[in-house]
C-alpha atoms as a PDB file:
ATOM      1  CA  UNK A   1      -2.589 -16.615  43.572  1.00  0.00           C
ATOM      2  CA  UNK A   2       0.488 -14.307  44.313  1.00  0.00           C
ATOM      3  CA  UNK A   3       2.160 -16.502  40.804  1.00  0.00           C
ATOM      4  CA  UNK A   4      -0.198 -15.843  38.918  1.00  0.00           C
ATOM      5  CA  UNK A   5      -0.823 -12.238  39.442  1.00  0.00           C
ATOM      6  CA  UNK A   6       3.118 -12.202  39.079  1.00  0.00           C
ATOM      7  CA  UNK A   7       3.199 -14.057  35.393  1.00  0.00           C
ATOM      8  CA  UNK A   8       0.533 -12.461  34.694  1.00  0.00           C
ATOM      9  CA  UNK A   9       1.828  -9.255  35.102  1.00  0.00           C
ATOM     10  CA  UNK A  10       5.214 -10.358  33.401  1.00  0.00           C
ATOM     11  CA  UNK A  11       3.773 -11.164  30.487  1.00  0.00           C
ATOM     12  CA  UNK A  12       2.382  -7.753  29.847  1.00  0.00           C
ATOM     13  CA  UNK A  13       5.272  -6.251  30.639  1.00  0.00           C
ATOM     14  CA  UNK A  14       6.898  -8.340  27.603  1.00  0.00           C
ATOM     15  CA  UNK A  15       3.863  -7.191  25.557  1.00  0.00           C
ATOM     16  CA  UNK A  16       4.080  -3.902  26.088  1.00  0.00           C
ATOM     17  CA  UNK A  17       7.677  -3.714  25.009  1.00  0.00           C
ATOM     18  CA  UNK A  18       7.343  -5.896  22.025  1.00  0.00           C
ATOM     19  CA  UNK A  19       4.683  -3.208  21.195  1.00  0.00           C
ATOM     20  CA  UNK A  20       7.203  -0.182  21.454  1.00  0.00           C
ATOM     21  CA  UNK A  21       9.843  -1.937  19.321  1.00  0.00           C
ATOM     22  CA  UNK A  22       7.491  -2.847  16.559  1.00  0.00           C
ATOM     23  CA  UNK A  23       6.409   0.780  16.550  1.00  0.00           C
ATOM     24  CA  UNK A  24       9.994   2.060  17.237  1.00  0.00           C
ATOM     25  CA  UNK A  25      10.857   0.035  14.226  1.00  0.00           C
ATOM     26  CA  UNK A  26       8.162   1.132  12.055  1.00  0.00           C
ATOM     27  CA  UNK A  27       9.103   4.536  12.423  1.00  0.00           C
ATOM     28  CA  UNK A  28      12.716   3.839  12.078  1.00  0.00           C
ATOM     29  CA  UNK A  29      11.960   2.188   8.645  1.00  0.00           C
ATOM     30  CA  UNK A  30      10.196   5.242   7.637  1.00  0.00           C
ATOM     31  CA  UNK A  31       6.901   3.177   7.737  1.00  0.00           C
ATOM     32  CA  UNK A  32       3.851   5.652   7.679  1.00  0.00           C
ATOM     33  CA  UNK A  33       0.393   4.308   8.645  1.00  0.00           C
ATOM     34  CA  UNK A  34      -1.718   5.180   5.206  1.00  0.00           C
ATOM     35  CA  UNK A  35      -5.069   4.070   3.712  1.00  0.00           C
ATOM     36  CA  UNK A  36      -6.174   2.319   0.650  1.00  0.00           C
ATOM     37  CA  UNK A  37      -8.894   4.499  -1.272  1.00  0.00           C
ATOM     38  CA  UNK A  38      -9.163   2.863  -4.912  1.00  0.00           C
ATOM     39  CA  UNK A  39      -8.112  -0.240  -6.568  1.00  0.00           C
ATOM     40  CA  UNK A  40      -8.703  -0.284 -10.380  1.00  0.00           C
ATOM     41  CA  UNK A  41      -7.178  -2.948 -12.832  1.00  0.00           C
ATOM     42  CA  UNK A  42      -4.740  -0.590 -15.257  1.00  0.00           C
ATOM     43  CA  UNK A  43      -6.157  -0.610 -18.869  1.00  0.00           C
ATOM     44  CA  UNK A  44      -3.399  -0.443 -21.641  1.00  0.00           C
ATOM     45  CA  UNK A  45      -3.424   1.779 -24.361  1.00  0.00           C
ATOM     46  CA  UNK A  46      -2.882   0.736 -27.715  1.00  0.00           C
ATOM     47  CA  UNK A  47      -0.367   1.934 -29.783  1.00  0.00           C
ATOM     48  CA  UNK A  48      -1.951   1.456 -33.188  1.00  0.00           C
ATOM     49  CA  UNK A  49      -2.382   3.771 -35.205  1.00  0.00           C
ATOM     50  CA  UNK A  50      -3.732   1.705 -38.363  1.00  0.00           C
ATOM     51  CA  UNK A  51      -7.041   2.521 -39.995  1.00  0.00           C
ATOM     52  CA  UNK A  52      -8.371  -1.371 -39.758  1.00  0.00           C
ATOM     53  CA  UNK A  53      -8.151  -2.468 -36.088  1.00  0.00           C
ATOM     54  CA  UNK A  54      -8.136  -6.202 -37.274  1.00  0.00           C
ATOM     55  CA  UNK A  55      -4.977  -5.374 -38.157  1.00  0.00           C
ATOM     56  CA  UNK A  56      -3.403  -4.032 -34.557  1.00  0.00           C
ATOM     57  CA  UNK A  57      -0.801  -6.916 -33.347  1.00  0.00           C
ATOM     58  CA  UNK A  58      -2.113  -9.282 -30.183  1.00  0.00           C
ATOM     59  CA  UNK A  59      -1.112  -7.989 -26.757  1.00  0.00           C
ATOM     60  CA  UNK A  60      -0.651 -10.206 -23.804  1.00  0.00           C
ATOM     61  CA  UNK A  61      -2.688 -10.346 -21.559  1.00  0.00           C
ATOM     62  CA  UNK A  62      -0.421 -12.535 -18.834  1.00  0.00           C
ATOM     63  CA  UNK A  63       0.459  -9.457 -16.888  1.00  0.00           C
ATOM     64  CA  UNK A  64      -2.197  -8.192 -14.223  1.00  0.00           C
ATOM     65  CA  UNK A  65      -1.820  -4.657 -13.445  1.00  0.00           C
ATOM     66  CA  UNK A  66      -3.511  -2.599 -11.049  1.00  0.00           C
ATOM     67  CA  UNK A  67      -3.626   0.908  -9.869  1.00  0.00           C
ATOM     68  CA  UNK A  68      -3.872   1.650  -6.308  1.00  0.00           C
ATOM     69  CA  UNK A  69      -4.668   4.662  -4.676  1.00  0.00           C
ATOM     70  CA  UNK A  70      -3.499   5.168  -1.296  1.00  0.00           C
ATOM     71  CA  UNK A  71      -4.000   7.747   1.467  1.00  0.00           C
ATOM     72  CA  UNK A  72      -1.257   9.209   3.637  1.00  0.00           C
ATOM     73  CA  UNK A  73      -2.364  12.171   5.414  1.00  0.00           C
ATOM     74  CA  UNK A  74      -3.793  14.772   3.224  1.00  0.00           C
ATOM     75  CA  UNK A  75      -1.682  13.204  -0.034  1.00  0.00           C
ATOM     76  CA  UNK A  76      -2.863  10.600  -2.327  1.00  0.00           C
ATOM     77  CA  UNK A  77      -0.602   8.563  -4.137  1.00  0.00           C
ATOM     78  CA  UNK A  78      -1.174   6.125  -6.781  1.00  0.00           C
ATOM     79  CA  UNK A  79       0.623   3.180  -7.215  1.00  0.00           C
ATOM     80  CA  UNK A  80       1.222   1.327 -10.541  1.00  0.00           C
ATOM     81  CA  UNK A  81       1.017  -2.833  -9.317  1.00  0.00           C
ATOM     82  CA  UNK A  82       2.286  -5.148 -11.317  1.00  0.00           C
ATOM     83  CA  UNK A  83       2.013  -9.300 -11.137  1.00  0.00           C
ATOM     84  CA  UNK A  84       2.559 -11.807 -13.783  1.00  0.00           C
ATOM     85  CA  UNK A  85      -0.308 -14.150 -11.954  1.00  0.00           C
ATOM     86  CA  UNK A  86      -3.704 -12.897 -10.973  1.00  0.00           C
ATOM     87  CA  UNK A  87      -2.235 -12.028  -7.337  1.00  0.00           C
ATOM     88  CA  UNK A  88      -3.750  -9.118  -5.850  1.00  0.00           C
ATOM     89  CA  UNK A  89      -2.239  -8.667  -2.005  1.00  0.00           C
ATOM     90  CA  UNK A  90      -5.325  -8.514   0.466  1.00  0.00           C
ATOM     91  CA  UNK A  91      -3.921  -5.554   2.393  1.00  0.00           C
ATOM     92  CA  UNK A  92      -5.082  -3.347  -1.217  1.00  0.00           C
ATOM     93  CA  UNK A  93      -8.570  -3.425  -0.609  1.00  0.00           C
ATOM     94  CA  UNK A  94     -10.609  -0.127  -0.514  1.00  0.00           C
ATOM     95  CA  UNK A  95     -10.843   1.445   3.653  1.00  0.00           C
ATOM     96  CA  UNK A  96      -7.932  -1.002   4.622  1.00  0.00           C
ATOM     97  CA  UNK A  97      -4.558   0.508   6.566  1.00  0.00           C
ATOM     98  CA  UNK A  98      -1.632  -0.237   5.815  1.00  0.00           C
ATOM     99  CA  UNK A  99       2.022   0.659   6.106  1.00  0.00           C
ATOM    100  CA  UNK A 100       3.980   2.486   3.239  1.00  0.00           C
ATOM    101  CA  UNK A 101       7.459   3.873   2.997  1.00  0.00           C
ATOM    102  CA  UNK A 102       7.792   6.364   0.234  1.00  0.00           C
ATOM    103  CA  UNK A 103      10.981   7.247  -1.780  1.00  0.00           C
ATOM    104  CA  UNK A 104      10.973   9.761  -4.117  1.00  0.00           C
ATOM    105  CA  UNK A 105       9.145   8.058  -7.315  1.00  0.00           C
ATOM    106  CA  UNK A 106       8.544   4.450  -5.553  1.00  0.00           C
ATOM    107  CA  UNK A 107       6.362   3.006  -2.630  1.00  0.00           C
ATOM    108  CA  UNK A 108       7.165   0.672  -0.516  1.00  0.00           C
ATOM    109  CA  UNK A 109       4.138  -1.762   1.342  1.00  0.00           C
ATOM    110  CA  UNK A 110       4.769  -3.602   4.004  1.00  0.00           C
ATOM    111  CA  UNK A 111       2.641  -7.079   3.695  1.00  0.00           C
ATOM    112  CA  UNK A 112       1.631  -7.890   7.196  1.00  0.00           C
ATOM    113  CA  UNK A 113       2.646 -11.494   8.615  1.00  0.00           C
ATOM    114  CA  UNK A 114       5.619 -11.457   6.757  1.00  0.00           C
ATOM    115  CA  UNK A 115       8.777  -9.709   6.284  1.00  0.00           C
ATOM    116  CA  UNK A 116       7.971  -9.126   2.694  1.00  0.00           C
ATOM    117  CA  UNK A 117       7.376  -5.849   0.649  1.00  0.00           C
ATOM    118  CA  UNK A 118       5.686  -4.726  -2.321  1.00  0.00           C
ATOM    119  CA  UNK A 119       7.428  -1.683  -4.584  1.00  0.00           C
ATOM    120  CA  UNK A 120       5.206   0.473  -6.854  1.00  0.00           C
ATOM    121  CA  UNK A 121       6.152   3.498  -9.084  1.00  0.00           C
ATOM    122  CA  UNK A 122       4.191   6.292  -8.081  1.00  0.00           C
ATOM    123  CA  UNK A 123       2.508   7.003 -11.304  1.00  0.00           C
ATOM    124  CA  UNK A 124       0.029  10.089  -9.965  1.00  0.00           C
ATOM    125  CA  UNK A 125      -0.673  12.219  -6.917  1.00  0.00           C
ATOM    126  CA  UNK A 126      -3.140  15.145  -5.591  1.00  0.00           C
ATOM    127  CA  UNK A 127      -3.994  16.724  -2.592  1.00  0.00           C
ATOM    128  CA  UNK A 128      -7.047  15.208  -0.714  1.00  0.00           C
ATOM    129  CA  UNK A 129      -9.774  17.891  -0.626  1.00  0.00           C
ATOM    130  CA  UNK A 130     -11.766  17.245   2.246  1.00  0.00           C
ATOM    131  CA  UNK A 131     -12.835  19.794   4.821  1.00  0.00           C
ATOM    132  CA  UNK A 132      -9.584  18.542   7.041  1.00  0.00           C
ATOM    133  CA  UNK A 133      -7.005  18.971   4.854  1.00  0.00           C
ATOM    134  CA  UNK A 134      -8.609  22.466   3.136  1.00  0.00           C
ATOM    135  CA  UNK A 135      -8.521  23.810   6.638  1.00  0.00           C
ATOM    136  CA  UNK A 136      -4.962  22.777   7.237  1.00  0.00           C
ATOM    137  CA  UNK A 137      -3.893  23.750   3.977  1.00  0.00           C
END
């Protein structure tokens, strides 16, 4: 009885520091907990400017892009994704956390189970205007 009250409480001892250095380390990355809040695929534009649009050269369509807006605090950014296949992470669905690291026109995701990252240009962001951040101005 004594051993296993003992192991047990070694083993959440080890949890609770593997806990602090994952957070320690998120921080220390300049990992911010945010939220996803839109996913939309990103429409091209056409450049033509002909008068017969039979006429407009084909565009690929092998690229999949996507823009994602994310939530950190009282910012939203939006992210342009880009993907030559039709992958689409998991972590950017709508409501879902996940950790970004932000550098001046670029965002950084952290894809969870892996030691892998995704980069997207920051093509837009607003203030969030709910009654939180209008109070805290």
């Amino acid at each position: 009885m004594r051993k296993a009250l003992l192991l047990s409480g070694l083993a959440c001892l080890v949890l609770l520091i593997s806990l602090h250095a994952r957070a320690k380390q998120t921080t220390e990355d300049g990992y911010q907990t945010a939220t996803v809040v839109s996913v939309k695929k990103h429409v091209s534009a056409s450049n033509y400017a002909g008068d017969n649009p039979s006429d407009a050269p084909l565009q690929s369509r092998d690229d999949y892009e996507y823009d994602i807006g994310i939530r950190l605090n009282c910012n939203v950014y939006v992210g342009h994704y880009e993907s030559a296949t039709r992958y689409l992470p998991s972590v950017f669905a709508s409501n879902h956390e996940i950790d970004v690291r932000l550098r001046k026109h670029v965002m950084y995701v952290s894809l969870p189970f892996s030691d892998d990252e995704v980069m997207m240009g920051i093509v837009g962001h607003r203030r969030a205007k709910d009654e939180v951040c209008l109070t805290h101005g």
